[in-house]
Protein backbone atom coordinates (compact mmCIF):
# COMPACT_ATOMS: atom_id res chain seq x y z
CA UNK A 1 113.99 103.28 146.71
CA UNK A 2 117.22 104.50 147.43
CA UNK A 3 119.42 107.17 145.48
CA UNK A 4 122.17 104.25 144.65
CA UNK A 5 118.99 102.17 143.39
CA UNK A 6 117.76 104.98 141.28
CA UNK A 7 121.30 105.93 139.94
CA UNK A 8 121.57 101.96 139.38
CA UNK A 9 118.41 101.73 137.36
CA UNK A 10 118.69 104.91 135.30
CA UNK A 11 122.27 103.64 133.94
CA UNK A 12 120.99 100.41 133.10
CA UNK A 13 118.32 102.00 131.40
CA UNK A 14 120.88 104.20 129.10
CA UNK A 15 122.67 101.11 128.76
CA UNK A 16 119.42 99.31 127.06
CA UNK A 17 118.99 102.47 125.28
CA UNK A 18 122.34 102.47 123.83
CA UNK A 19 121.85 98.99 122.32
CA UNK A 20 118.43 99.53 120.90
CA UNK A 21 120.29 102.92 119.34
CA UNK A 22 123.49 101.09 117.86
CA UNK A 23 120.69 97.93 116.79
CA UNK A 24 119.05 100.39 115.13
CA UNK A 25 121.98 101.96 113.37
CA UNK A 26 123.24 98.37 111.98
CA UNK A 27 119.56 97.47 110.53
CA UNK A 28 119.73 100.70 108.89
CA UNK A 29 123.22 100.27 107.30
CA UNK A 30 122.67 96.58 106.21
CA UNK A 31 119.26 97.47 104.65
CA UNK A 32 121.32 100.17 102.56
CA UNK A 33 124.09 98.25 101.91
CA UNK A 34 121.09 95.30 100.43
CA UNK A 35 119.58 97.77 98.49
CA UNK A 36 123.44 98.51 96.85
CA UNK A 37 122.85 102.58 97.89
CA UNK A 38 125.30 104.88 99.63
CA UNK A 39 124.44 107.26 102.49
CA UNK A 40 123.50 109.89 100.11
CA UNK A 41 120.93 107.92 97.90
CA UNK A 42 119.70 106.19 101.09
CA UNK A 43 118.97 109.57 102.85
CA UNK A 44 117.45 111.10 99.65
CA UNK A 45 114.71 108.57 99.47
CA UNK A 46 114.02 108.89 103.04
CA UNK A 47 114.22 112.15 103.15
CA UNK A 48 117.15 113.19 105.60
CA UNK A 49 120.69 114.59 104.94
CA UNK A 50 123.30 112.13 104.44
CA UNK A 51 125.26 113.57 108.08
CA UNK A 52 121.67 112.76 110.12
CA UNK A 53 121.96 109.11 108.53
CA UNK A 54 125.58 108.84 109.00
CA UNK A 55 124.35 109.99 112.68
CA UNK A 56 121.61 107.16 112.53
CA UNK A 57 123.98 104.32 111.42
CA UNK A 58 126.74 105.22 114.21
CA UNK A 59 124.28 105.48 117.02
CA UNK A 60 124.89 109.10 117.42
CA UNK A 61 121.20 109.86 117.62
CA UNK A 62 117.82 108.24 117.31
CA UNK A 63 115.32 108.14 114.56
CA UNK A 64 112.24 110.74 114.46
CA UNK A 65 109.32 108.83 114.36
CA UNK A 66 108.49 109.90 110.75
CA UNK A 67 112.21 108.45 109.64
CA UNK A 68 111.37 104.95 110.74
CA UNK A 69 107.96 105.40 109.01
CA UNK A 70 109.81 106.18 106.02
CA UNK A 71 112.11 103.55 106.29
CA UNK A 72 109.86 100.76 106.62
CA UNK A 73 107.73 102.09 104.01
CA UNK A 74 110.25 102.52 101.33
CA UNK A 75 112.05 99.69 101.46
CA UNK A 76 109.07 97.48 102.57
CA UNK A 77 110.79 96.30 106.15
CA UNK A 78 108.49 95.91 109.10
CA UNK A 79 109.17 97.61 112.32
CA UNK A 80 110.16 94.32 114.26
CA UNK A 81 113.00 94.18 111.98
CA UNK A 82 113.96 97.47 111.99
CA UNK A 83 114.27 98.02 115.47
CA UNK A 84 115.47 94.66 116.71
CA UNK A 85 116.90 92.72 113.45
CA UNK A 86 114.89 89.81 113.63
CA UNK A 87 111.79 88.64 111.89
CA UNK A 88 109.11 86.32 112.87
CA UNK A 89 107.65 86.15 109.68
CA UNK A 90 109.24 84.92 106.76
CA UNK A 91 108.38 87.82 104.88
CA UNK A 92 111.85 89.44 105.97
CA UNK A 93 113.50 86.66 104.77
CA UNK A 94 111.28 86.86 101.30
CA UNK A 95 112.27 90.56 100.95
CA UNK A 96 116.34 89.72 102.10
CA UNK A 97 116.48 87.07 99.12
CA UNK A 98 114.37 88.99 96.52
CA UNK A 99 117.37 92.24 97.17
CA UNK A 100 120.09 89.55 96.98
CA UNK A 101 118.97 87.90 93.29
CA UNK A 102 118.26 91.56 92.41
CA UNK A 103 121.91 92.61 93.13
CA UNK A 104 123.08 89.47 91.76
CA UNK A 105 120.90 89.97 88.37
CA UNK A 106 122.43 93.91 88.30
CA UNK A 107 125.93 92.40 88.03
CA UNK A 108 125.18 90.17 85.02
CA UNK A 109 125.87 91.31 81.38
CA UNK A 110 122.82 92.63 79.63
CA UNK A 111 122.70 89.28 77.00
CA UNK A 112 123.25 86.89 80.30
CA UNK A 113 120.45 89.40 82.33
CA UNK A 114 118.17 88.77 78.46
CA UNK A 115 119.12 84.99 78.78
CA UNK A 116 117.90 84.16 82.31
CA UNK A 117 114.67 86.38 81.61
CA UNK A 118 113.77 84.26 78.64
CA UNK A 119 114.26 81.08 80.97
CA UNK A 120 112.94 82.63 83.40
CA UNK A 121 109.21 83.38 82.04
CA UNK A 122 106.36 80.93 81.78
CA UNK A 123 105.58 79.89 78.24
């Protein structure tokens, strides 16, 4: 292989590697922005500063191994998802829809939250 091969290769390879970075970076600011947290609560329960996740979301550097671990773990997200945003279980889509009605429960008044719990469990 020649040196304009090589040089050919390698740049497509940071090129792949920038995508995967910034992919990355997007499934970690949409899962915060689900779970209704800001950097600073987000990195607390994962157990970074809020400037490495600010780092994280922008694509300015990539996850230690033990981050994703904690990611996935705390907020229950498989790997597939994290690192490419898609699912091929519907699991993800389960866990998407859960955080939504949870959001949408915080924003109700505490009588209409009291309300839709009483319709809401089995007699």
């Amino acid at each position: 292989m020649g040196l304009k091969a090589r040089v050919t290769i390698v740049g497509t390879n940071r090129s792949v590697e920038a995508i995967i970075i910034n992919t990355i970076g997007a499934n970690i600011k949409q899962l915060r922005k689900i779970h209704n947290l800001n950097q600073t609560d987000f990195a607390n329960k994962i157990g970074v500063s809020q400037g490495s996740l600010s780092d994280l979301e922008f694509g300015k550097s990539k996850p230690a191994i033990e981050t994703v671990i904690s990611i996935c773990s705390v907020f229950r997200c498989s790997y597939e998802w994290f690192f490419t945003g898609r699912e091929h279980s519907n699991i993800g889509d389960l866990n998407n829809t859960i955080s939504e009605l949870v959001q949408v429960i915080k924003e109700l008044s505490h009588s209409e939250q009291h309300e839709l719990l009483t319709v809401a469990t089995p007699t």
